[in-house]
C-alpha atoms as a PDB file:
ATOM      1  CA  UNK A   1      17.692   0.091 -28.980  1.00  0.00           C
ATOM      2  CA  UNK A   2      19.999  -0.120 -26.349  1.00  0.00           C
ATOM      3  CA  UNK A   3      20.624  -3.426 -24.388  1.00  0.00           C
ATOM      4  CA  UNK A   4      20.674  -4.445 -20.839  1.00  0.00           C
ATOM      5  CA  UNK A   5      18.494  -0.670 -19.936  1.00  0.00           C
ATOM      6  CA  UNK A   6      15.794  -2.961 -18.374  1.00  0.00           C
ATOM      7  CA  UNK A   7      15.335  -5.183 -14.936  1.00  0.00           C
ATOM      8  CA  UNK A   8      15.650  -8.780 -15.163  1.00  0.00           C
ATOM      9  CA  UNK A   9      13.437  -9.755 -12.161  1.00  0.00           C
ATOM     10  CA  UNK A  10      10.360  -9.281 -13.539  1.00  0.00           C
ATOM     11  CA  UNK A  11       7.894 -11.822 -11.419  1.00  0.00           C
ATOM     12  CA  UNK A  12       4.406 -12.351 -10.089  1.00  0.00           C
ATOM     13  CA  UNK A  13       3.598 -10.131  -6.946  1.00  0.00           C
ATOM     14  CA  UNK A  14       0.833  -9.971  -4.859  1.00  0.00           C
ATOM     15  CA  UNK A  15      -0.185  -6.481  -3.738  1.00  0.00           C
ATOM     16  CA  UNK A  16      -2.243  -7.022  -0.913  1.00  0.00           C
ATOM     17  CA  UNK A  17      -4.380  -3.903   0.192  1.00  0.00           C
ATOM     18  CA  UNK A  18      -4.376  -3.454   3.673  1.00  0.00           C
ATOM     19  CA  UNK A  19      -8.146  -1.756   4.047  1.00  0.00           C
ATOM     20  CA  UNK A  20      -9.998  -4.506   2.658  1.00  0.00           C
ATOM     21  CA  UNK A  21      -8.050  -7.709   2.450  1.00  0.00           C
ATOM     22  CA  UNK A  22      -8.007  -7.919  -1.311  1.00  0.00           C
ATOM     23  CA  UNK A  23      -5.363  -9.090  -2.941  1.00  0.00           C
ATOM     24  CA  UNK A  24      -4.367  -9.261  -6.628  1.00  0.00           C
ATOM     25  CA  UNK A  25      -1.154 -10.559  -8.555  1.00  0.00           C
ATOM     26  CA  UNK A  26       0.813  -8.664 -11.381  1.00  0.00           C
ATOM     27  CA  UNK A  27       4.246  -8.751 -12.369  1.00  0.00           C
ATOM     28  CA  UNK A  28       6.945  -6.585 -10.732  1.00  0.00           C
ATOM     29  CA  UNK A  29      10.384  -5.462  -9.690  1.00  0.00           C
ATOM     30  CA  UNK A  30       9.163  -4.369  -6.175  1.00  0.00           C
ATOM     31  CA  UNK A  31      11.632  -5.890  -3.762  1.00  0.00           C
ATOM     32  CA  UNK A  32       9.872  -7.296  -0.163  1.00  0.00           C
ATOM     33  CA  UNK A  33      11.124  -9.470   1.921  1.00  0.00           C
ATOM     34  CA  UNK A  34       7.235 -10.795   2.533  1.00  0.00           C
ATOM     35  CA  UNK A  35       5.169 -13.597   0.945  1.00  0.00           C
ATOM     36  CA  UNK A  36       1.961 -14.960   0.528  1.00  0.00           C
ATOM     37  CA  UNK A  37       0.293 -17.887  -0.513  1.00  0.00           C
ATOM     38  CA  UNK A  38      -2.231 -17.609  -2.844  1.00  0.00           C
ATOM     39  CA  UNK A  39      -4.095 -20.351  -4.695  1.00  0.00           C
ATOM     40  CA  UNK A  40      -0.886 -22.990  -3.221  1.00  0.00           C
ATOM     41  CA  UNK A  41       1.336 -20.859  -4.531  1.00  0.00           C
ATOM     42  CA  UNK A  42       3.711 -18.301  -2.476  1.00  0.00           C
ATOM     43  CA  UNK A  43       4.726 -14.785  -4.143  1.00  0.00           C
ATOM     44  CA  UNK A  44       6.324 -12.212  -2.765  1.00  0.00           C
ATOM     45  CA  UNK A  45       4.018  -9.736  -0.873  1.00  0.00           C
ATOM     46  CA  UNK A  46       3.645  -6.115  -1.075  1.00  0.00           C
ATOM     47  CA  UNK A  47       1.379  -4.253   1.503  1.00  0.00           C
ATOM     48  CA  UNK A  48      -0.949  -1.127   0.181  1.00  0.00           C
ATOM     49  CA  UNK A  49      -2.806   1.480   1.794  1.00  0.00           C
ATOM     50  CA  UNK A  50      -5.504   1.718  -0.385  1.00  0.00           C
ATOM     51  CA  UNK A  51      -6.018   0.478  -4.134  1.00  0.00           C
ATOM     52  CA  UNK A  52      -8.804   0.634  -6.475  1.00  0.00           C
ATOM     53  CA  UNK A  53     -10.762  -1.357  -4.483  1.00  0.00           C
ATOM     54  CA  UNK A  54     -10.777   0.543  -2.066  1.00  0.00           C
ATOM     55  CA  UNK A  55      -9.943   4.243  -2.923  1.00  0.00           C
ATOM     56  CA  UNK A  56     -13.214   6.568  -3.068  1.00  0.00           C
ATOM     57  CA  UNK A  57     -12.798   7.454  -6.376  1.00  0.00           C
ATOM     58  CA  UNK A  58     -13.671   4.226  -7.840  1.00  0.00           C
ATOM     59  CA  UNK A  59     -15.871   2.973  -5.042  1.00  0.00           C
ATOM     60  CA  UNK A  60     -17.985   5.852  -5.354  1.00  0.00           C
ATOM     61  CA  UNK A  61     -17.945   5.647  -1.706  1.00  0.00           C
ATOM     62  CA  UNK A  62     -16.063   8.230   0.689  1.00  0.00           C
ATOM     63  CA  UNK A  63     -14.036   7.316   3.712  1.00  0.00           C
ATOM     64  CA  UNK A  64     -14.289   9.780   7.491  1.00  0.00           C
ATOM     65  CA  UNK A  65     -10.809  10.354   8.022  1.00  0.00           C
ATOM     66  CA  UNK A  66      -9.995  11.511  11.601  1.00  0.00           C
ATOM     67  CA  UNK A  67      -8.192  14.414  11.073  1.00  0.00           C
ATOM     68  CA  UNK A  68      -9.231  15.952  14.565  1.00  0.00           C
ATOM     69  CA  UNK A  69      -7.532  13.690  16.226  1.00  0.00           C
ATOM     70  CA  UNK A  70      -4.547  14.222  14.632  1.00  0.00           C
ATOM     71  CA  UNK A  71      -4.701  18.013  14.931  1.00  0.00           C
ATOM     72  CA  UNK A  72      -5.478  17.124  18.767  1.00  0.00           C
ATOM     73  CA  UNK A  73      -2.399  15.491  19.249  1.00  0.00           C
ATOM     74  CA  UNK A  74      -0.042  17.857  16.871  1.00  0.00           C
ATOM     75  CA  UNK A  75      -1.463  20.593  19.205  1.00  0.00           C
ATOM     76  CA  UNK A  76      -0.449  18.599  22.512  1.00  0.00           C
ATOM     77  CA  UNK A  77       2.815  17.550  21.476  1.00  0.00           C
ATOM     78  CA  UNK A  78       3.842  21.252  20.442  1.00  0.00           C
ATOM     79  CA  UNK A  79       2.080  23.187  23.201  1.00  0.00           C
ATOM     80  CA  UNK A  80       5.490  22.803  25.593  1.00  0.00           C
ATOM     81  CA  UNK A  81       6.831  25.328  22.870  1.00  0.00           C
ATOM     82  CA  UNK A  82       4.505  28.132  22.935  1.00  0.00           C
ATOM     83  CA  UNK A  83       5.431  30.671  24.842  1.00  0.00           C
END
């Protein structure tokens, strides 16, 4: 096998998911410039969207996304260029 092929910082991160609060540590390269403190000890943070805590795939539960409201306001910002 070839040497030196892998990353060297390897450490604890906490992925934090953004939806529901819930945080879990596993061991990374992700760089952040963020930390947390978890348990009295501080690790480098990484936000997420969603995770499998909250995605509704393994919740079993779905989410309402407002996508009228986005169409809404693609519609009003573009309507200056229909002619």
């Amino acid at each position: 096998m070839r040497k030196d092929i892998h990353p060297d910082n390897y450490r604890l991160v906490a992925f934090k998911d953004m939806s529901n609060d819930e945080v879990f540590l596993t061991k990374s390269t992700a760089n952040t410039k963020e930390t947390l403190d978890v348990d009295g000890v501080e690790y480098p943070l990484v936000k997420l969207e969603i995770s499998r805590t909250s995605h509704p795939f393994y919740t079993g539960k779905s989410k309402l996304i407002d996508t009228a409201g986005r169409i809404d306001k693609f519609k009003n910002k573009y309507a200056k260029f229909k002619k």
